[in-house]
PDB file of N, CA and C in Angstrom:
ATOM      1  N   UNK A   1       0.847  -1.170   0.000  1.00  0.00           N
ATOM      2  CA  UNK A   1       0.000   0.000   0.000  1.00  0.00           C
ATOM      3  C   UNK A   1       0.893   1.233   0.000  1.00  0.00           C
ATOM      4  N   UNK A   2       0.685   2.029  -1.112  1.00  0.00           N
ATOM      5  CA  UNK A   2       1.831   3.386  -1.064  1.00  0.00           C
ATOM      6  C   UNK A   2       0.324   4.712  -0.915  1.00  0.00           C
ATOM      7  N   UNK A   3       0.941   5.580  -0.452  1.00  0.00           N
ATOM      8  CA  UNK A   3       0.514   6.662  -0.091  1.00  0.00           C
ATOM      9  C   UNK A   3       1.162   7.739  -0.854  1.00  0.00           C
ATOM     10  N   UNK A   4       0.682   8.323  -1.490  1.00  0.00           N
ATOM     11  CA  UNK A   4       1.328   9.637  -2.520  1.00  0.00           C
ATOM     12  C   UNK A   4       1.220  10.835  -1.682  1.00  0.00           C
ATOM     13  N   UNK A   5       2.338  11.287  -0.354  1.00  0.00           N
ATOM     14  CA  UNK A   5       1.942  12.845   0.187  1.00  0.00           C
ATOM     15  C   UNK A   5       2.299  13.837  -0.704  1.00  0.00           C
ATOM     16  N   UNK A   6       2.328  13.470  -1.739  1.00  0.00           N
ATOM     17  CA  UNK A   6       1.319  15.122  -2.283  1.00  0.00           C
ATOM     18  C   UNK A   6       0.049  15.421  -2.765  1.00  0.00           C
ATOM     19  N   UNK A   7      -0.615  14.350  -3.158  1.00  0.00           N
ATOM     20  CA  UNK A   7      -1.860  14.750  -3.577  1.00  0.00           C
ATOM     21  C   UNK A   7      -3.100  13.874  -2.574  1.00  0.00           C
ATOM     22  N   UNK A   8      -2.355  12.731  -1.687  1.00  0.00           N
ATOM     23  CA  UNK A   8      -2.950  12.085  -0.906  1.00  0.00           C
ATOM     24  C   UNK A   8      -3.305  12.516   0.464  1.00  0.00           C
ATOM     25  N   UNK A   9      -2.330  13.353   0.938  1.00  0.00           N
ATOM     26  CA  UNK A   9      -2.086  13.787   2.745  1.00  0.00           C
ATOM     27  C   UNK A   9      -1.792  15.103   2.537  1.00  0.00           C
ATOM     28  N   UNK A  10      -2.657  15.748   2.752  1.00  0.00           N
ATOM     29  CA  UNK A  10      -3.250  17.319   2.960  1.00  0.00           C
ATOM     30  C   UNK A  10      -3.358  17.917   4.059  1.00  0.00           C
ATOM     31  N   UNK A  11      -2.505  18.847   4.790  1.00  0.00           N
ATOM     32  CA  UNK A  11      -2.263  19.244   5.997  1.00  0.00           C
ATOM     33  C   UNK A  11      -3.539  20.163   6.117  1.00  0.00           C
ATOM     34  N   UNK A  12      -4.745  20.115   6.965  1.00  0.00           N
ATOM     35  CA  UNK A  12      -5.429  20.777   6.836  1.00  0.00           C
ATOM     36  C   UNK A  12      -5.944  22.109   8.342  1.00  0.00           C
ATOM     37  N   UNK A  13      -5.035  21.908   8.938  1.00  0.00           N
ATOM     38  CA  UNK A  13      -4.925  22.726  10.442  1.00  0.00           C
ATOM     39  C   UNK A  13      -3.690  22.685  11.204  1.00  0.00           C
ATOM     40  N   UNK A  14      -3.361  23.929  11.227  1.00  0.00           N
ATOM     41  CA  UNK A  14      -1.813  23.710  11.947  1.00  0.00           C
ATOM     42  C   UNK A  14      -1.673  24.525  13.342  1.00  0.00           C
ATOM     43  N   UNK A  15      -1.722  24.282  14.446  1.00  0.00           N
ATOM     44  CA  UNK A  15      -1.595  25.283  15.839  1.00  0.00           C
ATOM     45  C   UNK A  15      -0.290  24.796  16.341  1.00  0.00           C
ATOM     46  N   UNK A  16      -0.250  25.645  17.549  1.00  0.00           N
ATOM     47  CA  UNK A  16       1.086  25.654  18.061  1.00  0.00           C
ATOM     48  C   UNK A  16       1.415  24.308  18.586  1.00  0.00           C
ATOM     49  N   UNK A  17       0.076  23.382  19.314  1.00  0.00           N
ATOM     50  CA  UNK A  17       0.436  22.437  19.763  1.00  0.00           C
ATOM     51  C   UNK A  17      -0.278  21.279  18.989  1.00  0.00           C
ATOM     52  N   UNK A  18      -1.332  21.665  17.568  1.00  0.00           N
ATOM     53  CA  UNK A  18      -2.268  20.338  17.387  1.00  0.00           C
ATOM     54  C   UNK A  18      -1.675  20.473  15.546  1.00  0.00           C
ATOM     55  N   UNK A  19      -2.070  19.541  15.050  1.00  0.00           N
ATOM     56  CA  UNK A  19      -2.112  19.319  13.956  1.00  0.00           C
ATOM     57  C   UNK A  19      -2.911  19.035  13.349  1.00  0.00           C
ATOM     58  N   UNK A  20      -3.653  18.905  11.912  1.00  0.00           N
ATOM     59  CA  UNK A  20      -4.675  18.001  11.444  1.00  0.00           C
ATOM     60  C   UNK A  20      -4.036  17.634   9.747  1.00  0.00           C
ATOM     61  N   UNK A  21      -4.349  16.446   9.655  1.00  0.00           N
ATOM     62  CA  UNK A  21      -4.341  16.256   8.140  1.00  0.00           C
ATOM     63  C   UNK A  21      -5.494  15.133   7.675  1.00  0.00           C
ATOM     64  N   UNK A  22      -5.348  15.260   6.468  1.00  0.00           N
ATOM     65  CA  UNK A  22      -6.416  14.539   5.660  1.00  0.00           C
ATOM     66  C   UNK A  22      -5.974  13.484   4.958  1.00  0.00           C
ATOM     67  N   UNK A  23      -6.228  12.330   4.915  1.00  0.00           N
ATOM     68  CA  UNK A  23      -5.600  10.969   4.160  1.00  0.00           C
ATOM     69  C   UNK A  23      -6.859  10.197   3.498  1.00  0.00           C
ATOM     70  N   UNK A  24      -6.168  10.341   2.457  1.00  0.00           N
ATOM     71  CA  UNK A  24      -6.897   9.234   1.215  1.00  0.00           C
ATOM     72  C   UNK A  24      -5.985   7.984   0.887  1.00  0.00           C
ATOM     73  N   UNK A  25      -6.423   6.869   1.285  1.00  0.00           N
ATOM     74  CA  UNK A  25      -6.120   5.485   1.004  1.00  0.00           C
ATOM     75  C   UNK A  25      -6.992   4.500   0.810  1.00  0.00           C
ATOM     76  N   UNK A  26      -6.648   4.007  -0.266  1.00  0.00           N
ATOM     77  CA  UNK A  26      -7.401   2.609  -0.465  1.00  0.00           C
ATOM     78  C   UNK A  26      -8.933   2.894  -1.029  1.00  0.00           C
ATOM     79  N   UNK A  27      -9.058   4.378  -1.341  1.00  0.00           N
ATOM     80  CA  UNK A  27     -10.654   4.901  -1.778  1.00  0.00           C
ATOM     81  C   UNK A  27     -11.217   5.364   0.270  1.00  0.00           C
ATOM     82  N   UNK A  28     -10.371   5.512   0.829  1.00  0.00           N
ATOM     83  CA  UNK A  28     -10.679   6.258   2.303  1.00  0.00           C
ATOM     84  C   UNK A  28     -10.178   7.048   2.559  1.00  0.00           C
ATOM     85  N   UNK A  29     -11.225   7.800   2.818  1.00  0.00           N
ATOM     86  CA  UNK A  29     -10.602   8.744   3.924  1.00  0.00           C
ATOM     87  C   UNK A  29     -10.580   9.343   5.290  1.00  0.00           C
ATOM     88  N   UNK A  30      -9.288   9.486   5.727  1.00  0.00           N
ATOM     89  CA  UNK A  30      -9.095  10.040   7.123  1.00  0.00           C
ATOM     90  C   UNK A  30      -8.645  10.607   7.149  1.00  0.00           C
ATOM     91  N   UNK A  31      -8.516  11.547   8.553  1.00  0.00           N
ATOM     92  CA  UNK A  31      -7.794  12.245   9.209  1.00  0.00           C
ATOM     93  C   UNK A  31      -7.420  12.399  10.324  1.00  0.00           C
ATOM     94  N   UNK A  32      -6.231  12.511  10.785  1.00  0.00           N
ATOM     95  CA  UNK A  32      -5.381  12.498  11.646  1.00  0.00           C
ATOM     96  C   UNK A  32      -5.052  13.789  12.747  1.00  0.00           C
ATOM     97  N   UNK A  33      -4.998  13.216  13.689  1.00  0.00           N
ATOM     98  CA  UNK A  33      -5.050  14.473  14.453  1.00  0.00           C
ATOM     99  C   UNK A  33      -3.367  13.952  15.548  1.00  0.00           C
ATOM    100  N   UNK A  34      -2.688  15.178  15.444  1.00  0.00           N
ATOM    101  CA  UNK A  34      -1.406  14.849  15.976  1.00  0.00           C
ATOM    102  C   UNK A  34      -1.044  16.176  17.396  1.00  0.00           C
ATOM    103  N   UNK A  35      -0.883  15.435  18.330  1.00  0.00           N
ATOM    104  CA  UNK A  35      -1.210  16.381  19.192  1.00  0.00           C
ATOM    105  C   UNK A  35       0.193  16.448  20.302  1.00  0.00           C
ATOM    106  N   UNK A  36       0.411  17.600  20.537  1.00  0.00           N
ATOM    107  CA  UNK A  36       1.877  17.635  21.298  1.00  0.00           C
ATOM    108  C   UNK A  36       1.504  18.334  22.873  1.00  0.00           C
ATOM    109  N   UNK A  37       1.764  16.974  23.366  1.00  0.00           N
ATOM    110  CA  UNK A  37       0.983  17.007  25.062  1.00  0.00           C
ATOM    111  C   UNK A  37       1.582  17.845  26.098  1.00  0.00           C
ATOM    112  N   UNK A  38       3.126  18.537  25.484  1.00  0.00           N
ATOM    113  CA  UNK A  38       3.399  19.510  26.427  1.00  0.00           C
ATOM    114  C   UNK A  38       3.759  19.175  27.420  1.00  0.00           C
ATOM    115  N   UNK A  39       4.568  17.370  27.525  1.00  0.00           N
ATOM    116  CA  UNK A  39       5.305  17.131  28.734  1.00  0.00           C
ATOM    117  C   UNK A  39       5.816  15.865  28.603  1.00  0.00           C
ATOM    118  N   UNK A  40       6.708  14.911  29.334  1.00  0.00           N
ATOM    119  CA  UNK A  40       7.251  14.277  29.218  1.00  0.00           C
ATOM    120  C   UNK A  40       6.528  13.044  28.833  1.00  0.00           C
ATOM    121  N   UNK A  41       6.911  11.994  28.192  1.00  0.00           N
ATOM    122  CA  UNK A  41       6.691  10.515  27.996  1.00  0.00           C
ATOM    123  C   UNK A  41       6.736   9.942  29.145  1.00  0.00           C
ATOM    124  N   UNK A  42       5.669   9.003  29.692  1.00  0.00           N
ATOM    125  CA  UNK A  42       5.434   8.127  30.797  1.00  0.00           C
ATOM    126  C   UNK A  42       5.374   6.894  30.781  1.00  0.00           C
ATOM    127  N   UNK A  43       5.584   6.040  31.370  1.00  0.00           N
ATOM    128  CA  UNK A  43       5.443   4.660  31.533  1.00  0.00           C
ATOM    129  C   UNK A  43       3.635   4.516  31.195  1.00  0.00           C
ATOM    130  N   UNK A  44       3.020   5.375  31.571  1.00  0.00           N
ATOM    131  CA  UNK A  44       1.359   4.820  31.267  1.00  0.00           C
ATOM    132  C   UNK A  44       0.761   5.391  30.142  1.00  0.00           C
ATOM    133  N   UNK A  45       1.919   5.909  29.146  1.00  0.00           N
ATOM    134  CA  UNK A  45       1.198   6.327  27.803  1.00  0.00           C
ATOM    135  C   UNK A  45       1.754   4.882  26.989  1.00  0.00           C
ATOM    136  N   UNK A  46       2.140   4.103  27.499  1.00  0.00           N
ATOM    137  CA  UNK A  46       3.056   2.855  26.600  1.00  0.00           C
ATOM    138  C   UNK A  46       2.271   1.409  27.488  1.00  0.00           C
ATOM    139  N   UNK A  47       0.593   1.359  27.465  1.00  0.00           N
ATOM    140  CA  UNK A  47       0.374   0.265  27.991  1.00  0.00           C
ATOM    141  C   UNK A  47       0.978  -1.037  27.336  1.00  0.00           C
ATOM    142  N   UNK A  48       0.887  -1.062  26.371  1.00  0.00           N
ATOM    143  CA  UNK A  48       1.210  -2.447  25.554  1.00  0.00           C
ATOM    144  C   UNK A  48       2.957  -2.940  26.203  1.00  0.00           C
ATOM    145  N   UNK A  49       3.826  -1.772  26.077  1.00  0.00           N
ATOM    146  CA  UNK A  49       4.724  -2.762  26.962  1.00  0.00           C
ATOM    147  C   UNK A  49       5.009  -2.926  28.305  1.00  0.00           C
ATOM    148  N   UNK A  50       5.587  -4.153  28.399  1.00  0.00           N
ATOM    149  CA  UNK A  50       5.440  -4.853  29.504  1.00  0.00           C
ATOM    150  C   UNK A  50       5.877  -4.574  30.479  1.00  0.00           C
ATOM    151  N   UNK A  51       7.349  -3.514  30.393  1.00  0.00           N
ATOM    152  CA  UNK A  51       8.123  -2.996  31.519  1.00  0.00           C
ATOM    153  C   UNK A  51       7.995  -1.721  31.275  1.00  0.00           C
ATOM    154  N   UNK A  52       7.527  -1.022  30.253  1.00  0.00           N
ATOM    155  CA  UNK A  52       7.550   0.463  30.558  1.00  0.00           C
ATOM    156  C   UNK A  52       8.220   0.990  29.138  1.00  0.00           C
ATOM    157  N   UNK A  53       8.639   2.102  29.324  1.00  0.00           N
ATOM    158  CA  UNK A  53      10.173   2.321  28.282  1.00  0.00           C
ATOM    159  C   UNK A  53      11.334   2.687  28.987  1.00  0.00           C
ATOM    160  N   UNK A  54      11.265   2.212  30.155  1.00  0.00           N
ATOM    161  CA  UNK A  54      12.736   2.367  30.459  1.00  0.00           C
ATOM    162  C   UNK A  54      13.531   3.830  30.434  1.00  0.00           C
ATOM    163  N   UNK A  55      14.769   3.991  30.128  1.00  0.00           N
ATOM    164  CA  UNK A  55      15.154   5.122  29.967  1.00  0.00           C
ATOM    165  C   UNK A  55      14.792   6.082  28.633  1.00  0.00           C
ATOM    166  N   UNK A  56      14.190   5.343  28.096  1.00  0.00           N
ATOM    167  CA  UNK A  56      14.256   6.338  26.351  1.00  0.00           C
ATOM    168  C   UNK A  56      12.502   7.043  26.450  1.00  0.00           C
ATOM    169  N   UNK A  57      12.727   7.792  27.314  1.00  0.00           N
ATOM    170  CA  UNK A  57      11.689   8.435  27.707  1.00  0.00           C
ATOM    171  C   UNK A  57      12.085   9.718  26.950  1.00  0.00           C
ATOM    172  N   UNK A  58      10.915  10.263  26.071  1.00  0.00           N
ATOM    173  CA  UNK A  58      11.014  11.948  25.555  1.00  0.00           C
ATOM    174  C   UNK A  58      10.615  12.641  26.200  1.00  0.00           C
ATOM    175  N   UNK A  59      11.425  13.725  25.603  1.00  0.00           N
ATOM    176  CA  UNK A  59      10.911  15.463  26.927  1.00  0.00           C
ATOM    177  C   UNK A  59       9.843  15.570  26.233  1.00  0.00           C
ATOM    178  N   UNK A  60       9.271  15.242  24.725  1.00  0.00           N
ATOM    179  CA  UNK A  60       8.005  15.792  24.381  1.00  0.00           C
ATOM    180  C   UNK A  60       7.202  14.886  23.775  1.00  0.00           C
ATOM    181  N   UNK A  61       6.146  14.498  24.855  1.00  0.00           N
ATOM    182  CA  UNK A  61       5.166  13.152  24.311  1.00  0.00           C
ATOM    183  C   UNK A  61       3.913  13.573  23.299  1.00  0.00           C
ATOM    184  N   UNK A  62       4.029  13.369  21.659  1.00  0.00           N
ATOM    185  CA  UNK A  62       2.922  13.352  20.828  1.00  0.00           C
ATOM    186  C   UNK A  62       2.243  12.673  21.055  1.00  0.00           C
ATOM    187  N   UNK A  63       0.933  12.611  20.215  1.00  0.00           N
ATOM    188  CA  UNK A  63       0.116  11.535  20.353  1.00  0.00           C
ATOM    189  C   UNK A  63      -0.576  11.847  18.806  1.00  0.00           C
ATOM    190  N   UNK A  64      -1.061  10.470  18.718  1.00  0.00           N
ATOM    191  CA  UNK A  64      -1.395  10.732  16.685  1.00  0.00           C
ATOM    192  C   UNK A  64      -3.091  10.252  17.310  1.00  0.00           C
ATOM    193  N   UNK A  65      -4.198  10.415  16.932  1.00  0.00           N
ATOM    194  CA  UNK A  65      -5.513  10.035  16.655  1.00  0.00           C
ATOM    195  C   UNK A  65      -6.104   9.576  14.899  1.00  0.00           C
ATOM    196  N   UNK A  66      -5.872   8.480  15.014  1.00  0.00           N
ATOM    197  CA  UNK A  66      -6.840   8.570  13.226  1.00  0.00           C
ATOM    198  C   UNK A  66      -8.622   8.377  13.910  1.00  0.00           C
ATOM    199  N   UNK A  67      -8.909   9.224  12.667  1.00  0.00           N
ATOM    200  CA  UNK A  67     -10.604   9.371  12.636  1.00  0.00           C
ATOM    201  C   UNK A  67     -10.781   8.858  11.029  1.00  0.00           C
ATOM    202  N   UNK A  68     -12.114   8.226  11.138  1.00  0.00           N
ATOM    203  CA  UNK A  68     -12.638   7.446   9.537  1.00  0.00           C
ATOM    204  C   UNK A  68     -13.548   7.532  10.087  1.00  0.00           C
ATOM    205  N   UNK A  69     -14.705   7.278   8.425  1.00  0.00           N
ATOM    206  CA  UNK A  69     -15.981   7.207   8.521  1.00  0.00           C
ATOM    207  C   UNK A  69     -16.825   5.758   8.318  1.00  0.00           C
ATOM    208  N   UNK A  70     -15.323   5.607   7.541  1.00  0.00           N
ATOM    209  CA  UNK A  70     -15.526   3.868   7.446  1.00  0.00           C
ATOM    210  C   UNK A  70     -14.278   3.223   7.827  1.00  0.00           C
ATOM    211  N   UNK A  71     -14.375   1.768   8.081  1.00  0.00           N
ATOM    212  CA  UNK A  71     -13.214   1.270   8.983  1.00  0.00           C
ATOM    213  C   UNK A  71     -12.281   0.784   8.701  1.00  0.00           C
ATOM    214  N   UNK A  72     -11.201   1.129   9.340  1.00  0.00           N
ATOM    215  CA  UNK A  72      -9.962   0.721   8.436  1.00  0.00           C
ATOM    216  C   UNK A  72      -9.263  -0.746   9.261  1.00  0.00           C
ATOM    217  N   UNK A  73      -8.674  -1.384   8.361  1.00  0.00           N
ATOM    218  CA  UNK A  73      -8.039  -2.168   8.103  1.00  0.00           C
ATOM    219  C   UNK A  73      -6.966  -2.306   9.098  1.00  0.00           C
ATOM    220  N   UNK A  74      -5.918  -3.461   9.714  1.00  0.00           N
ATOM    221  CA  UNK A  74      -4.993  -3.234  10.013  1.00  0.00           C
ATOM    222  C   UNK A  74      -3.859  -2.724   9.594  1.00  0.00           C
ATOM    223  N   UNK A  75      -3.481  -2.812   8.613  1.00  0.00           N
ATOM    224  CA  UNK A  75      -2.389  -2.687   7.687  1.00  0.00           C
ATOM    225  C   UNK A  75      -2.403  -0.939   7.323  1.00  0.00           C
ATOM    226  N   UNK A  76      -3.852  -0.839   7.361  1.00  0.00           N
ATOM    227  CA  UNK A  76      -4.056   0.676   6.961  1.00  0.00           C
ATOM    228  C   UNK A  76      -3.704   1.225   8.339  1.00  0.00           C
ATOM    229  N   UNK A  77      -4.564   1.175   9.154  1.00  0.00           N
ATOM    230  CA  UNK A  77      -3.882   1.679  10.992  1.00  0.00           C
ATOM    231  C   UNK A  77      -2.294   2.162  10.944  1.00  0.00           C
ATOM    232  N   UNK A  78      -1.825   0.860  10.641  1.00  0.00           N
ATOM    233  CA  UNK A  78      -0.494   1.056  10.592  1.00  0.00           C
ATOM    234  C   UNK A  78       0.132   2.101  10.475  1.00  0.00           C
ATOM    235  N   UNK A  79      -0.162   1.750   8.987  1.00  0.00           N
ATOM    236  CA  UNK A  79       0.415   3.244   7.947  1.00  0.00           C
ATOM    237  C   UNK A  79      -0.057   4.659   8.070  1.00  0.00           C
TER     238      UNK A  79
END
């Protein structure tokens, strides 16, 4: 699955701390919301692993949201 960002992923809101863009794949579309939380990376933003992250903790923890209207795929999630 390739994604063309130029005519596919359309930045459509930009603030100091949020982002938005628009993605067309596969005949879908979403958009993404990328958000900069304004503080460090924690052991409880990383449930899935098992011990934590250890030392490779960032001073600045993002966070990505995809939104669809119809449902995507794993493979699409992914990407």
């Amino acid at each position: 699955m390739n994604i063309d960002f130029l005519s596919q992923f359309q930045r459509i809101l930009r603030l100091k701390d949020l982002e938005a863009w628009d993605v067309a794949m596969n005949g879908k579309d979403c958009r993404i919301i990328i958000v900069d939380e304004g503080r460090p990376s924690r052991d409880e933003d990383f449930p899935w692993l098992k011990d934590g992250i250890g030392e490779d903790k960032r001073e600045n923890h993002i966070t990505a949201h995809v939104f669809s209207s119809r449902g995507l795929e794993k493979s699409e999630e992914r990407m």
